[in-house]
N, C-alpha and C. Protein backbone atom coordinates (compact mmCIF):
# COMPACT_ATOMS: atom_id res chain seq x y z
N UNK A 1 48.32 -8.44 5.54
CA UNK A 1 47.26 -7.93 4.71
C UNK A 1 45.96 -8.67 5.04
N UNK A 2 45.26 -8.17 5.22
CA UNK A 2 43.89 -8.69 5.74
C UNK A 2 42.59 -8.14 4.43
N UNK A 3 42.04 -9.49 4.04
CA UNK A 3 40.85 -9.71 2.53
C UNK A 3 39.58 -9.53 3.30
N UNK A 4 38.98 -8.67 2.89
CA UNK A 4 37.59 -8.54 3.07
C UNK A 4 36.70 -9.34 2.49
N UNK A 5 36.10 -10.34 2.08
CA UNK A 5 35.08 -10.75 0.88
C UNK A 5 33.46 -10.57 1.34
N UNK A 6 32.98 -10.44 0.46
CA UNK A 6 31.60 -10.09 0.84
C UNK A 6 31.27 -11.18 0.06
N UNK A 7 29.99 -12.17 0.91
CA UNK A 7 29.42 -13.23 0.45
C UNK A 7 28.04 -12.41 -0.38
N UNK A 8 27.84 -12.76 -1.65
CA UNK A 8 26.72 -12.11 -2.28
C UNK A 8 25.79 -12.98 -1.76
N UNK A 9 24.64 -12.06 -1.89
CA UNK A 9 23.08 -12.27 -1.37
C UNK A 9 22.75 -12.60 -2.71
N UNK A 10 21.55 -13.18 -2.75
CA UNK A 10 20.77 -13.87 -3.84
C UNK A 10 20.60 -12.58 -4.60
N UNK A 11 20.43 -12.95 -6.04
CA UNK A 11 19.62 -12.19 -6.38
C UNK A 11 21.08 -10.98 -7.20
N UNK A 12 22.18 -11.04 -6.08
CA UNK A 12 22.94 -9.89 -6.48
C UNK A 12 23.91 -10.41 -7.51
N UNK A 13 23.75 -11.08 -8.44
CA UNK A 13 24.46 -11.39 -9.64
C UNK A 13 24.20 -10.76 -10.73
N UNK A 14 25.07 -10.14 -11.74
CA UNK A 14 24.89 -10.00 -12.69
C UNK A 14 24.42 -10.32 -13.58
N UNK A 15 23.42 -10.09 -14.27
CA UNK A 15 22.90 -11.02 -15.41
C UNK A 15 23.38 -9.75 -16.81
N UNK A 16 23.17 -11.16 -17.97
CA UNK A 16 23.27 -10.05 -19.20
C UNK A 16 22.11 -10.37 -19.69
N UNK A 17 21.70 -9.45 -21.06
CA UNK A 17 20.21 -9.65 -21.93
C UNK A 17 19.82 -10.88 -22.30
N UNK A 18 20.92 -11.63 -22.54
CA UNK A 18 20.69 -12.65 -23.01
C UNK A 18 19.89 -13.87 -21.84
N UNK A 19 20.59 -13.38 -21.03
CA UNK A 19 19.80 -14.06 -19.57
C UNK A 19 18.43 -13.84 -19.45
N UNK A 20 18.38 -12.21 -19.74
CA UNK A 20 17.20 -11.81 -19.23
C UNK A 20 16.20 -11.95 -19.88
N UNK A 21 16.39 -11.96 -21.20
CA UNK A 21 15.38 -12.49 -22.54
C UNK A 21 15.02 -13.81 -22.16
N UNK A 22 15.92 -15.08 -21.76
CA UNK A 22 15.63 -16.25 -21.91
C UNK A 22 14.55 -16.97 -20.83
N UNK A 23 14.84 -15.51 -19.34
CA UNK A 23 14.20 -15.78 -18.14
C UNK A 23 12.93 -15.05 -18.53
N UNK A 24 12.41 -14.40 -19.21
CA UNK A 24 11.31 -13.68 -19.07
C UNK A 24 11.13 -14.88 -20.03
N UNK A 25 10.81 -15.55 -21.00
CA UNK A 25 10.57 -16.21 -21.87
C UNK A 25 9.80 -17.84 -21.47
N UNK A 26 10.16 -18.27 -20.14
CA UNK A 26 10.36 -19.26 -19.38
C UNK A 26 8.67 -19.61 -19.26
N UNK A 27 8.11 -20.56 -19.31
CA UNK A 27 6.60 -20.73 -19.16
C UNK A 27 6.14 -20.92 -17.63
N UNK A 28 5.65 -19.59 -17.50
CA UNK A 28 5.14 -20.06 -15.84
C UNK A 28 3.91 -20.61 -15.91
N UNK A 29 3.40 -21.30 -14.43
CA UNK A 29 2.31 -21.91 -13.77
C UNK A 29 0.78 -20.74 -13.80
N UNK A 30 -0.03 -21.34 -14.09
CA UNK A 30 -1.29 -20.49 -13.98
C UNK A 30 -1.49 -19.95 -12.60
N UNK A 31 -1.60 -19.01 -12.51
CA UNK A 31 -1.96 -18.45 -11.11
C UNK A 31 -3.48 -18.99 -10.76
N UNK A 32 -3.72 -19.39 -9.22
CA UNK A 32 -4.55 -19.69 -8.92
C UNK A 32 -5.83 -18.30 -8.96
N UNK A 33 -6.93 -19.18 -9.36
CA UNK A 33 -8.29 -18.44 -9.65
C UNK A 33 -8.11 -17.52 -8.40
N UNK A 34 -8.61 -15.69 -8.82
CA UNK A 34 -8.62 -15.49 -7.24
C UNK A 34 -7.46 -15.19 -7.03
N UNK A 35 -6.09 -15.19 -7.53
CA UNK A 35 -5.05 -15.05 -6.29
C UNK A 35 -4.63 -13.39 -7.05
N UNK A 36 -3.46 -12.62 -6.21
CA UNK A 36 -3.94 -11.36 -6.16
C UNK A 36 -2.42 -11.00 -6.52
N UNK A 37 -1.96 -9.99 -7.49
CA UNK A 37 -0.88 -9.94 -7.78
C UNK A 37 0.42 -9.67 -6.26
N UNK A 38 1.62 -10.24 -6.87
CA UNK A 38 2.90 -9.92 -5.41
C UNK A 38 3.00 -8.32 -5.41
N UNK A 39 2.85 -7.48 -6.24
CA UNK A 39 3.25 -6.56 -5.74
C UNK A 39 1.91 -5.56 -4.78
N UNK A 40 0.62 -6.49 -5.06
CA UNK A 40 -0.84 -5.78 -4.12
C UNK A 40 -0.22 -6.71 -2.90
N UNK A 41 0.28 -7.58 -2.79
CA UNK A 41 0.13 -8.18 -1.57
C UNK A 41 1.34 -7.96 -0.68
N UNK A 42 2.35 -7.44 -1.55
CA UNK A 42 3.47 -6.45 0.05
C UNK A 42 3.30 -5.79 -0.13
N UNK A 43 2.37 -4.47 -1.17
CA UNK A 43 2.01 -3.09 -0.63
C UNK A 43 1.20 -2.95 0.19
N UNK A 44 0.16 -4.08 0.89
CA UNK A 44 -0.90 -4.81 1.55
C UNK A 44 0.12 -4.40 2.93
N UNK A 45 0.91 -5.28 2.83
CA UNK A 45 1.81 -5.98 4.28
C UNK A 45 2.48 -4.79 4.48
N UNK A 46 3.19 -4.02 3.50
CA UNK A 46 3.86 -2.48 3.98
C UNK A 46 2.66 -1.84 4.47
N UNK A 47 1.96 -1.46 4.24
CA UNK A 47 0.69 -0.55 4.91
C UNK A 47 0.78 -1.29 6.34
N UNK A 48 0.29 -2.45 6.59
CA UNK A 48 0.29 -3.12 8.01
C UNK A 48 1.48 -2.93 8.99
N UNK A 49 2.75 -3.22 8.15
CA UNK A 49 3.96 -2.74 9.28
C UNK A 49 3.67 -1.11 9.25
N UNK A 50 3.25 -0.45 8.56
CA UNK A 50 3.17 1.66 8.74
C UNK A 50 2.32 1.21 10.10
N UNK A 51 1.22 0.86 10.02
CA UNK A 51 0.11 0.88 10.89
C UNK A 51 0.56 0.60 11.84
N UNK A 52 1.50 -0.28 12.46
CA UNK A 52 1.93 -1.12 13.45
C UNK A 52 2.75 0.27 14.30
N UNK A 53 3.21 0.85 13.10
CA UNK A 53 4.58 1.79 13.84
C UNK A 53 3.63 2.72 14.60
N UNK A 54 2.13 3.17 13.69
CA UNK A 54 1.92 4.31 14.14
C UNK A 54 1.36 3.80 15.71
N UNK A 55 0.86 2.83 15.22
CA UNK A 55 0.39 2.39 16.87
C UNK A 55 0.69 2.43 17.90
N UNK A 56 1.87 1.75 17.65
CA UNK A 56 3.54 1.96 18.77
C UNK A 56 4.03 3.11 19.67
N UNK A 57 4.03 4.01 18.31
CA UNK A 57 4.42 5.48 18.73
C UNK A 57 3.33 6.38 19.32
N UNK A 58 2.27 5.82 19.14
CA UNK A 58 0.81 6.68 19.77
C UNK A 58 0.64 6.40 21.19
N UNK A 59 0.88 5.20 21.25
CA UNK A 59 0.53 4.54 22.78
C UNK A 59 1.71 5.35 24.03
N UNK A 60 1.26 4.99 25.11
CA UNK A 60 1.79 6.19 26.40
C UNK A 60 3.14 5.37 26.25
N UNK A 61 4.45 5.80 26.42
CA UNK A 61 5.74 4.88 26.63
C UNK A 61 5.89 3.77 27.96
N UNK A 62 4.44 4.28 28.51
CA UNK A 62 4.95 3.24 30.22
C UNK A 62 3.53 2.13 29.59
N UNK A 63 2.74 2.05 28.74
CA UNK A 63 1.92 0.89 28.37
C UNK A 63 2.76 -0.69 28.68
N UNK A 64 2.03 -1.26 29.10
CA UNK A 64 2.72 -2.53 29.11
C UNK A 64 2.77 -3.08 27.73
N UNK A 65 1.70 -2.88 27.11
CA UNK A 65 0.82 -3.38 25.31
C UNK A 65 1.73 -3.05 24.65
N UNK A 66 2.79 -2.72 24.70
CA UNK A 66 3.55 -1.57 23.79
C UNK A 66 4.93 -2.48 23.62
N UNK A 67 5.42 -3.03 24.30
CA UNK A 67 6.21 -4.33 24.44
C UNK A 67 5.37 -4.99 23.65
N UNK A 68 4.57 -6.01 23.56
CA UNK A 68 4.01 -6.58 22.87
C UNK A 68 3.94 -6.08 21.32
N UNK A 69 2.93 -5.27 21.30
CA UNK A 69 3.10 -4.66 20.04
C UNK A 69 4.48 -4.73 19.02
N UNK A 70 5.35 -4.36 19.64
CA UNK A 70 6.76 -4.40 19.38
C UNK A 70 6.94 -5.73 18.87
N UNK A 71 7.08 -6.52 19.94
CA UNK A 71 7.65 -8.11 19.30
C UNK A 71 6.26 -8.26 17.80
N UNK A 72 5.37 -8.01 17.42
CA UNK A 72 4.14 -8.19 16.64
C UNK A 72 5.08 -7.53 15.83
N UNK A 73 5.44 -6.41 15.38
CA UNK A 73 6.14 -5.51 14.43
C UNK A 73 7.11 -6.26 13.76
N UNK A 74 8.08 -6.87 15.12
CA UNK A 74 9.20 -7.53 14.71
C UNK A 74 9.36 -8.58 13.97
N UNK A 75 7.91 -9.52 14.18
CA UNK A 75 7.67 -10.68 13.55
C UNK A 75 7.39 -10.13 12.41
N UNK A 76 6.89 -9.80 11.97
CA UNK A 76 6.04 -9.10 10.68
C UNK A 76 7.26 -8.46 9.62
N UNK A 77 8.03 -8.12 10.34
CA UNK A 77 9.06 -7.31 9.67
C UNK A 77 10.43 -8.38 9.31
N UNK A 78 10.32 -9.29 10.32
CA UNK A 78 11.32 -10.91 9.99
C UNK A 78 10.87 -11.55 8.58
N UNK A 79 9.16 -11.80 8.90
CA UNK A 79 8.76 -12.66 7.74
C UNK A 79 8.60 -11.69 6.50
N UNK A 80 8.52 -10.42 6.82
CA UNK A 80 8.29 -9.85 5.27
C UNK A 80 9.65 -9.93 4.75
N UNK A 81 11.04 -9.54 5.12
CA UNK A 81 12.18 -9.89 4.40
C UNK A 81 12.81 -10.82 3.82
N UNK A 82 11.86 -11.68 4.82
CA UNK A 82 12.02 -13.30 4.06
C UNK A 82 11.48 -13.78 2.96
N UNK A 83 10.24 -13.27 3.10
CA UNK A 83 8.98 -13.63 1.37
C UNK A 83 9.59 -12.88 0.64
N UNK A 84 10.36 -11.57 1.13
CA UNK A 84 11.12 -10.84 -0.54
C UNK A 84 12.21 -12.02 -1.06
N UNK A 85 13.07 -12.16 -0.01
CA UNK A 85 14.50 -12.99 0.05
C UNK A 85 14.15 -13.66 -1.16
N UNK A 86 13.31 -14.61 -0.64
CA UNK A 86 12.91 -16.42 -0.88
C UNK A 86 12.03 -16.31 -2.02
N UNK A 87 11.05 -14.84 -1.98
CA UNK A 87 9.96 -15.22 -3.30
C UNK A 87 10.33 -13.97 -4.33
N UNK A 88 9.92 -12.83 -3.85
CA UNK A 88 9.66 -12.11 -5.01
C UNK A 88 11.25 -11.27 -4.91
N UNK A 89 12.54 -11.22 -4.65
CA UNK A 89 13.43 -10.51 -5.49
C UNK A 89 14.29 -11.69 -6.46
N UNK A 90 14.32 -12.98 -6.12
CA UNK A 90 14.74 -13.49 -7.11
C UNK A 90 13.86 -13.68 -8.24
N UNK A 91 12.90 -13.32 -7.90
CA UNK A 91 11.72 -13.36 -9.63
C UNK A 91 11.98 -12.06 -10.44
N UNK A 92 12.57 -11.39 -9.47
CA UNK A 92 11.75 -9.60 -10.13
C UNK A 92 13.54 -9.23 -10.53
N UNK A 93 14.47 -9.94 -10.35
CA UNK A 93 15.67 -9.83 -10.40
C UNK A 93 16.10 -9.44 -12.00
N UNK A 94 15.57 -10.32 -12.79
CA UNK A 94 16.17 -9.81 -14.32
C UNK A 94 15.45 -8.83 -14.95
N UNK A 95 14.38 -8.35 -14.42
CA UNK A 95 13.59 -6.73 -14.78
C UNK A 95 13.99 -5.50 -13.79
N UNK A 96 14.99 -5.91 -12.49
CA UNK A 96 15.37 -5.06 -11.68
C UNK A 96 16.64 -4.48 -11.65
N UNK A 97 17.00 -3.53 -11.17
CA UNK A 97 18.41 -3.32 -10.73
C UNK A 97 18.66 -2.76 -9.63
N UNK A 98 17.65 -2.65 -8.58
CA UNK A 98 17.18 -2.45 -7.20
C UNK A 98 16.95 -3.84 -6.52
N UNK A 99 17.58 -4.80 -6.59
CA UNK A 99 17.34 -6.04 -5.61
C UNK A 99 18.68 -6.23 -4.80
N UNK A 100 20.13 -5.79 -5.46
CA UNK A 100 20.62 -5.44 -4.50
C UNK A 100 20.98 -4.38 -3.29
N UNK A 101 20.31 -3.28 -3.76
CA UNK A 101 20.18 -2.31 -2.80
C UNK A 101 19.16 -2.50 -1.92
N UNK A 102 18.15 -3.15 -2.32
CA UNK A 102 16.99 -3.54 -1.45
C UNK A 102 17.54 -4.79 -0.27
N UNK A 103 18.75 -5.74 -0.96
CA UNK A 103 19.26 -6.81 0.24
C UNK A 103 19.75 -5.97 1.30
N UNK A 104 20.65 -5.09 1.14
CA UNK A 104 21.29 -4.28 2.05
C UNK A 104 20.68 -3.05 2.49
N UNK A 105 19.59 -2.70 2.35
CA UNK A 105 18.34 -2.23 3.44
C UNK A 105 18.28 -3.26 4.34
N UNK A 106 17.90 -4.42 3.77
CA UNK A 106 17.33 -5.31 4.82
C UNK A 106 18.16 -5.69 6.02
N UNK A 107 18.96 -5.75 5.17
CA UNK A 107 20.60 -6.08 6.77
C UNK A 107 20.34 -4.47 7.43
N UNK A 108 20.35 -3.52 6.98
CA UNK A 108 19.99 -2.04 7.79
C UNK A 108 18.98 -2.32 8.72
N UNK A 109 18.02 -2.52 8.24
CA UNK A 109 16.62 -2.39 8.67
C UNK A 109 16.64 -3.87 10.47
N UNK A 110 17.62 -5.06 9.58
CA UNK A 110 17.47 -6.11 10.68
C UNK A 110 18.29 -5.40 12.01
N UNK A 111 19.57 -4.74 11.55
CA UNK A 111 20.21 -4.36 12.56
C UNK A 111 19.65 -3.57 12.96
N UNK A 112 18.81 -2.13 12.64
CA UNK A 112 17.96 -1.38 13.55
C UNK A 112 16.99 -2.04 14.70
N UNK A 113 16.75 -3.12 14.10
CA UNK A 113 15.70 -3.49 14.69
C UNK A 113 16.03 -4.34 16.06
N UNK A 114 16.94 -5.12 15.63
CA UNK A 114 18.12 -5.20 16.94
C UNK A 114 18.10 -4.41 17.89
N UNK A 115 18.38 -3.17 17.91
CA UNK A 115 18.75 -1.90 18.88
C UNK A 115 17.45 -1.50 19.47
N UNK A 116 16.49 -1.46 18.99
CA UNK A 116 15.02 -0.96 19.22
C UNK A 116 14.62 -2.48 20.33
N UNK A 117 14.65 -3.22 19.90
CA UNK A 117 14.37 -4.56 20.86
C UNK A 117 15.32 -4.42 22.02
N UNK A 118 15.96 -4.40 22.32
CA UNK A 118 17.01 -3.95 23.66
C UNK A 118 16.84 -2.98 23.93
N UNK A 119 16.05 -2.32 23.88
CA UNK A 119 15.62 -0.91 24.80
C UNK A 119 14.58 -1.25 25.25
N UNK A 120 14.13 -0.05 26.53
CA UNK A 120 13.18 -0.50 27.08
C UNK A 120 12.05 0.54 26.72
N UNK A 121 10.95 0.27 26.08
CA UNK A 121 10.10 0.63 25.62
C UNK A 121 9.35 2.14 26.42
N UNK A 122 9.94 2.16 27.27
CA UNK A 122 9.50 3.44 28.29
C UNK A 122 10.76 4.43 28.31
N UNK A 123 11.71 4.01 27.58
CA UNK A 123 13.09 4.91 27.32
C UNK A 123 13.01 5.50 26.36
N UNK A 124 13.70 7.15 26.78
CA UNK A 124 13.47 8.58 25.41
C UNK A 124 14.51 7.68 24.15
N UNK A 125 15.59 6.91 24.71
CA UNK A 125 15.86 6.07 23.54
C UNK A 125 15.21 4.97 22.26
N UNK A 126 14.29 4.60 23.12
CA UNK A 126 13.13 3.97 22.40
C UNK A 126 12.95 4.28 21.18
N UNK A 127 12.23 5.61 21.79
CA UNK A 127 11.45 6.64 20.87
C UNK A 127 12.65 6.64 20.06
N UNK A 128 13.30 7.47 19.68
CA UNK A 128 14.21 7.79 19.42
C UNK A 128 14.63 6.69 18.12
N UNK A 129 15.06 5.77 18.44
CA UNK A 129 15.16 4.57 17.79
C UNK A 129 14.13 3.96 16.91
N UNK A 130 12.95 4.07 17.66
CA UNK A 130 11.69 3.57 16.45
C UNK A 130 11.46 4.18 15.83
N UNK A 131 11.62 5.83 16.14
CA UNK A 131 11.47 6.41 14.98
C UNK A 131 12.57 6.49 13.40
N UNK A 132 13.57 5.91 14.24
CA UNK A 132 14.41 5.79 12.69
C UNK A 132 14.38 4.75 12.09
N UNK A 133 13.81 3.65 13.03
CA UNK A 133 13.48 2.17 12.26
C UNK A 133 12.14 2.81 11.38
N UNK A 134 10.92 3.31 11.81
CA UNK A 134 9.91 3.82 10.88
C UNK A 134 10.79 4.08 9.65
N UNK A 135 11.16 5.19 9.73
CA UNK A 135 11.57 6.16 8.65
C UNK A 135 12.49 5.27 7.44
N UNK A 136 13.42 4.52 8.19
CA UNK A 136 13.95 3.58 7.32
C UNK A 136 13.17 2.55 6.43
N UNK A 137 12.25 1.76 7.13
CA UNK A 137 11.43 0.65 6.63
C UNK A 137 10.57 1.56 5.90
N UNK A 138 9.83 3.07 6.14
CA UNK A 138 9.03 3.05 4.73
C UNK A 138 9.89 4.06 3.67
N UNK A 139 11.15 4.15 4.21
CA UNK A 139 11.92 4.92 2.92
C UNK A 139 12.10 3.23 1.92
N UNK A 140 12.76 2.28 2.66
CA UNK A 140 12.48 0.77 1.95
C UNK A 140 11.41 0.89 0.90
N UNK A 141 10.53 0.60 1.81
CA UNK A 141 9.19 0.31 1.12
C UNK A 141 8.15 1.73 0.27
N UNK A 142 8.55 2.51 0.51
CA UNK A 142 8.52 3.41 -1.07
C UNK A 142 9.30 3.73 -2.28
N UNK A 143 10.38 2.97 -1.54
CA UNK A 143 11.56 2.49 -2.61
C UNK A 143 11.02 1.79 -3.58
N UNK A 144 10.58 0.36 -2.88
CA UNK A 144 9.86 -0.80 -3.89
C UNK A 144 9.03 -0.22 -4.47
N UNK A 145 8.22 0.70 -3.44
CA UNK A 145 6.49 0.71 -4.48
C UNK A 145 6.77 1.72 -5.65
N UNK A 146 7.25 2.27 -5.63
CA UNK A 146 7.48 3.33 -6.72
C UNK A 146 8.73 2.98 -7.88
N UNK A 147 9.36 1.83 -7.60
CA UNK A 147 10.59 1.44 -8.24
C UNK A 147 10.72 0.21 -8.93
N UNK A 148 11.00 -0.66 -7.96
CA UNK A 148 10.46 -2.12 -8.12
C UNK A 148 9.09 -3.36 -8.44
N UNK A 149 8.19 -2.53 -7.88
CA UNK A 149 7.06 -2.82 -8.12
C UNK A 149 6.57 -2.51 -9.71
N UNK A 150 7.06 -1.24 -9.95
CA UNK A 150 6.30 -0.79 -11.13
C UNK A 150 7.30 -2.01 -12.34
N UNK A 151 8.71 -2.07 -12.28
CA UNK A 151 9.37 -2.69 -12.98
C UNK A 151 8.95 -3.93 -13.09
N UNK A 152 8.16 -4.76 -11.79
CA UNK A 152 7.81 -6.15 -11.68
C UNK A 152 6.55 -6.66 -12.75
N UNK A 153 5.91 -5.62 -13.02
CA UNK A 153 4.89 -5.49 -13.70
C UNK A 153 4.83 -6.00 -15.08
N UNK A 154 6.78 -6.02 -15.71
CA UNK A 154 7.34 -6.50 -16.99
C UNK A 154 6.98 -7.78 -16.59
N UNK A 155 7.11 -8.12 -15.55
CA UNK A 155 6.91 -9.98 -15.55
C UNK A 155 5.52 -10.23 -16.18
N UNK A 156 4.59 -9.81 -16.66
CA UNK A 156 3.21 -10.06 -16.87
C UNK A 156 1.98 -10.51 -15.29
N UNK A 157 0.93 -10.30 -16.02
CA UNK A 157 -0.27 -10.82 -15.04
C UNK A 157 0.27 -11.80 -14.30
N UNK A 158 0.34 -12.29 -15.49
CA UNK A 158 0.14 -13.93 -14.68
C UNK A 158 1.04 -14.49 -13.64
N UNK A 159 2.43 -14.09 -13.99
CA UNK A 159 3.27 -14.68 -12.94
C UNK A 159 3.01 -13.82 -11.68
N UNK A 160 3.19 -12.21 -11.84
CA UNK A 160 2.96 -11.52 -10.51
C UNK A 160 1.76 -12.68 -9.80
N UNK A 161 0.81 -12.68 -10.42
CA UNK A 161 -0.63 -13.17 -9.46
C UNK A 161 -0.27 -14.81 -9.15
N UNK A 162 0.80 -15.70 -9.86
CA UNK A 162 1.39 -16.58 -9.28
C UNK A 162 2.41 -16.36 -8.10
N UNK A 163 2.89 -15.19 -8.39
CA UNK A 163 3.97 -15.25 -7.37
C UNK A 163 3.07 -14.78 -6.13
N UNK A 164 2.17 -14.09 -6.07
CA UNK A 164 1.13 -13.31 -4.94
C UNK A 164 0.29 -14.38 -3.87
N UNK A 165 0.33 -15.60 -5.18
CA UNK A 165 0.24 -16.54 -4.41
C UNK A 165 1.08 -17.17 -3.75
N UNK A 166 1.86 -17.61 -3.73
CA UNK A 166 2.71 -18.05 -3.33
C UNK A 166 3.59 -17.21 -1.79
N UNK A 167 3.66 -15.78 -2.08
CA UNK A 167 3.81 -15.09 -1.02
C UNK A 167 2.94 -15.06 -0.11
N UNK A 168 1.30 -15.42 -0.28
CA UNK A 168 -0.01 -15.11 0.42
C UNK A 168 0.71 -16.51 2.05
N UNK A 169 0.74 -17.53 0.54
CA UNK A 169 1.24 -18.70 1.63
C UNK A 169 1.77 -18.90 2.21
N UNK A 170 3.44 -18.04 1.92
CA UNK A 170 4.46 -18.41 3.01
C UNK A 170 3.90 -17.12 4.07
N UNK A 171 3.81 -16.15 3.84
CA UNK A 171 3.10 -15.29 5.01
C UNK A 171 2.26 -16.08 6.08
N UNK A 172 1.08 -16.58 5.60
CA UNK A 172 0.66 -17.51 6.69
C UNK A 172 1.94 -18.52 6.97
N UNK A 173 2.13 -19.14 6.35
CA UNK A 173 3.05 -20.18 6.66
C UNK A 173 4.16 -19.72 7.92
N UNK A 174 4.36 -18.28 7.71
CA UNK A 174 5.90 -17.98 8.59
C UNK A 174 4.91 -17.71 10.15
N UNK A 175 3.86 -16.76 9.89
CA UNK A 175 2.91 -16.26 11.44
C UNK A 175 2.91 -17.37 12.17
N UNK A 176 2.18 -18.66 11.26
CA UNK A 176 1.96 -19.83 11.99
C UNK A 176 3.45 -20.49 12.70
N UNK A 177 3.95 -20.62 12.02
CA UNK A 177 5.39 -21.24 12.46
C UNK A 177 5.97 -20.34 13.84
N UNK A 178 5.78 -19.02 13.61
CA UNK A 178 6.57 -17.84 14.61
C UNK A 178 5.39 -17.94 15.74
N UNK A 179 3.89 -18.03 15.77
CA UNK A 179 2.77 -18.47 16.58
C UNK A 179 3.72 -19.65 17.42
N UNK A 180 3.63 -20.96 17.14
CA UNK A 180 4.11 -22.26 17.39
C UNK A 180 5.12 -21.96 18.27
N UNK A 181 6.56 -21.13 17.64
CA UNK A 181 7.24 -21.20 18.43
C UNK A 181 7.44 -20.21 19.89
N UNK A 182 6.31 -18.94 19.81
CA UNK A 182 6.06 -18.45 21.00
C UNK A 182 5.11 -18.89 21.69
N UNK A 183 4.62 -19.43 20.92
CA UNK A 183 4.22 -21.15 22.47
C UNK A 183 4.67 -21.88 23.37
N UNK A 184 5.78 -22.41 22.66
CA UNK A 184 6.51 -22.95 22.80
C UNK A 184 7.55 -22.72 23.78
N UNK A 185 8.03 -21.25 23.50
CA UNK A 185 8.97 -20.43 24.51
C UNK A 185 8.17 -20.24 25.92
N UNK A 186 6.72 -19.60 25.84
CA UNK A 186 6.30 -19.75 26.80
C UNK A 186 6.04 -20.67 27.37
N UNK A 187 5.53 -21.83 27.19
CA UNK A 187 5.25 -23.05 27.24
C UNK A 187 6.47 -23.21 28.61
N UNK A 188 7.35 -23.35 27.82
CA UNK A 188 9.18 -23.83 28.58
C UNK A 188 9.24 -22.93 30.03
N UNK A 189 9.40 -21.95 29.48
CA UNK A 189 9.45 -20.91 30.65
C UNK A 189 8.70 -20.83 31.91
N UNK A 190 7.43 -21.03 31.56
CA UNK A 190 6.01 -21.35 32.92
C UNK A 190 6.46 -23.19 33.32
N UNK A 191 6.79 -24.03 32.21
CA UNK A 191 7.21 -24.90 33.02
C UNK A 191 8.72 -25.58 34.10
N UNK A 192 9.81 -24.41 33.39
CA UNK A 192 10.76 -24.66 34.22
C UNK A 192 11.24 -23.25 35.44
N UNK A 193 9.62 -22.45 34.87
CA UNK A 193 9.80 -21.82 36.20
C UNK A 193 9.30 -21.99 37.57
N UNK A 194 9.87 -21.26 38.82
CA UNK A 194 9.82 -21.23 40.24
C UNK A 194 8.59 -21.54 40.19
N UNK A 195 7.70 -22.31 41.12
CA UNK A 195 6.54 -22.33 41.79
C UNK A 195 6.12 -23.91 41.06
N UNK A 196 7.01 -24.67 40.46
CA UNK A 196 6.09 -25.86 39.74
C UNK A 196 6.29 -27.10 41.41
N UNK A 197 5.56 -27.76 41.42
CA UNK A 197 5.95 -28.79 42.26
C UNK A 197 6.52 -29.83 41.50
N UNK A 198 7.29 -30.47 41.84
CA UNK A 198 7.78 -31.70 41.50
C UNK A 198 7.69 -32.64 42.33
């Protein structure tokens, strides 16, 4: 007999009222002057990954830019699952009941994205493929905006525009870090490649 177990993702626990009364109740931190609610600032970042796709798909399939572009998408689409992960579905969790269907998009969405990166960007498979990664990531993300977002709204002003902060930061925080380390890769590569003298 062979056990399946599925390790739960954050966020995917049950709570009862009593939880949920005591967590909404909880005294949050003043949001910084200026900072802009979480759910303006990934409907912000969803618009930017749409934009990215349309770009993608506009450009000729033999562009060299178009590879590039791609890995830009990919990053963008790493760190946005992460600021949900890490910031806003465990906040939005006891006003939601869409944070676990939203984890398991994301495992969808990572494994599409998998398949689309191993093709070669000038292949009818490509196409083919990005277009169902599109379609997936903004069926996702009209999921949230019309679902989750509106529910997040129970959290009050103040925490959304705390938590908005806080997402603003790790966003920079992840570019910079994912910047660094494709430096880095290149960096390695030009130096332990053919043509160096020693």
């Amino acid at each position: 007999m062979v056990e399946i177990r599925h390790v739960p993702d954050p966020g995917d626990e049950a709570l009862t009222p009593g939880e949920i009364a005591a967590e909404q109740e909880q005294p949050q931190p003043a949001p910084p002057p200026g900072a802009r609610r979480a759910d303006e600032v990934l409907f912000e970042h969803h618009q930017l990954m749409r934009r990215l796709f349309e770009e993608i798909e506009a450009m000729p399939p033999e562009d060299p830019e178009r590879r590039d572009m791609m890995r830009l998408l990919a990053g963008e689409l790493q760190i946005h699952e992460h600021v949900e992960d890490e910031i806003f579905y465990p906040e939005v969790r006891p006003v939601s009941e869409d944070v676990p269907v939203a984890h398991a998009e994301h495992q969808q969405l990572a494994d599409m994205l998998a398949v689309v990166l191993r093709l070669s960007p000038s292949s009818p498979d490509f196409e083919t493929q990005l277009r169902n990664l599109h379609a997936a990531m903004d069926h996702h993300a009209s999921s949230e905006e019309s679902s989750m977002f509106v529910e997040a709204r129970r959290l009050g002003d103040a925490r959304l525009r705390e938590m908005g902060a806080r997402i603003e930061e790790m966003l920079d925080h992840e570019r910079t870090a994912l910047a660094r380390k494709t430096w880095r890769d290149v960096k390695i590569r030009l130096l332990e490649g053919p043509g160096i003298d020693q």
